[in-house]
Protein backbone atom coordinates (compact mmCIF):
# COMPACT_ATOMS: atom_id res chain seq x y z
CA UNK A 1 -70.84 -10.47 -69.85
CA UNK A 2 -69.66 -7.97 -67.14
CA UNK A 3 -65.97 -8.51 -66.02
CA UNK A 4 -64.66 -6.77 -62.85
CA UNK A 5 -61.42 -6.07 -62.67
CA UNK A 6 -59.31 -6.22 -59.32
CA UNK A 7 -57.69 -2.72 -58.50
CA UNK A 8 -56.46 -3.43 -55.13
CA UNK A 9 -56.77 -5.70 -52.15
CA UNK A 10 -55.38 -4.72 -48.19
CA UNK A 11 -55.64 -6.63 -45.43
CA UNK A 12 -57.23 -4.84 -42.03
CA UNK A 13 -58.12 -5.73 -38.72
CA UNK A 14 -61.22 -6.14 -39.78
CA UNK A 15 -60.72 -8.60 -42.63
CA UNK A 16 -59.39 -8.20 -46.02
CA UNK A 17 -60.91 -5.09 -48.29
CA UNK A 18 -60.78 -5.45 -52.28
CA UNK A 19 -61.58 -2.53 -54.86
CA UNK A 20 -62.61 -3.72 -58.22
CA UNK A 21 -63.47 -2.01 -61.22
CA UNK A 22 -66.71 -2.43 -63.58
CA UNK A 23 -66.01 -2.81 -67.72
CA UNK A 24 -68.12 0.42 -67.50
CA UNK A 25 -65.57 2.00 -64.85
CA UNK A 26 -67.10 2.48 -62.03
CA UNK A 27 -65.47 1.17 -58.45
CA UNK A 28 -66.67 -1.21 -55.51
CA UNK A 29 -65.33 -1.82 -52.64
CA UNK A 30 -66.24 -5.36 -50.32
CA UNK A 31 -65.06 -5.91 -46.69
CA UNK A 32 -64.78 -9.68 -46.71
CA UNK A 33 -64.62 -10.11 -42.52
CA UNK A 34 -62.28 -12.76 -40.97
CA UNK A 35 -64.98 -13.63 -38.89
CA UNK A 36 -67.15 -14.98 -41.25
CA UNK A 37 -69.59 -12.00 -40.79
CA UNK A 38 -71.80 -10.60 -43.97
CA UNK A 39 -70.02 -9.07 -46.24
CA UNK A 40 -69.65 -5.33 -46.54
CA UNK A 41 -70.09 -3.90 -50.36
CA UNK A 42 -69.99 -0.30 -51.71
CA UNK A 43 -70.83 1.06 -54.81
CA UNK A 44 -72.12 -2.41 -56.83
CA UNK A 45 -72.71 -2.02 -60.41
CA UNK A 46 -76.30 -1.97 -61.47
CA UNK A 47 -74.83 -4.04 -65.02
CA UNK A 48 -74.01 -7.18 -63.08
CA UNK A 49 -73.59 -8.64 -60.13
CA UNK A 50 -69.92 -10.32 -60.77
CA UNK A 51 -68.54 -11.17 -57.60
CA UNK A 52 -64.86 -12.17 -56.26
């Protein structure tokens, strides 16, 4: 199973922007827009697809 682990989440004036890290390190980053837009993701691990 491939657990993500959250680093950090901010709030912008765009939405709210959370970094999470892979069990095999590397980082993502998602935009999740207040406006209900699509979401916005960065560097997804190819060993999952675990989402927050």
């Amino acid at each position: 199973m491939n657990e993500s682990t959250l680093v950090s989440q901010h709030l912008t004036s765009e939405g709210i922007v959370v970094w999470t890290r892979c069990s095999c390190g590397r980082l993502r980053m998602d935009l999740i827009p207040h406006a209900g837009s699509r979401r916005l993701t960065a560097g997804p691990c190819p060993h999952g697809t675990s989402q927050r």
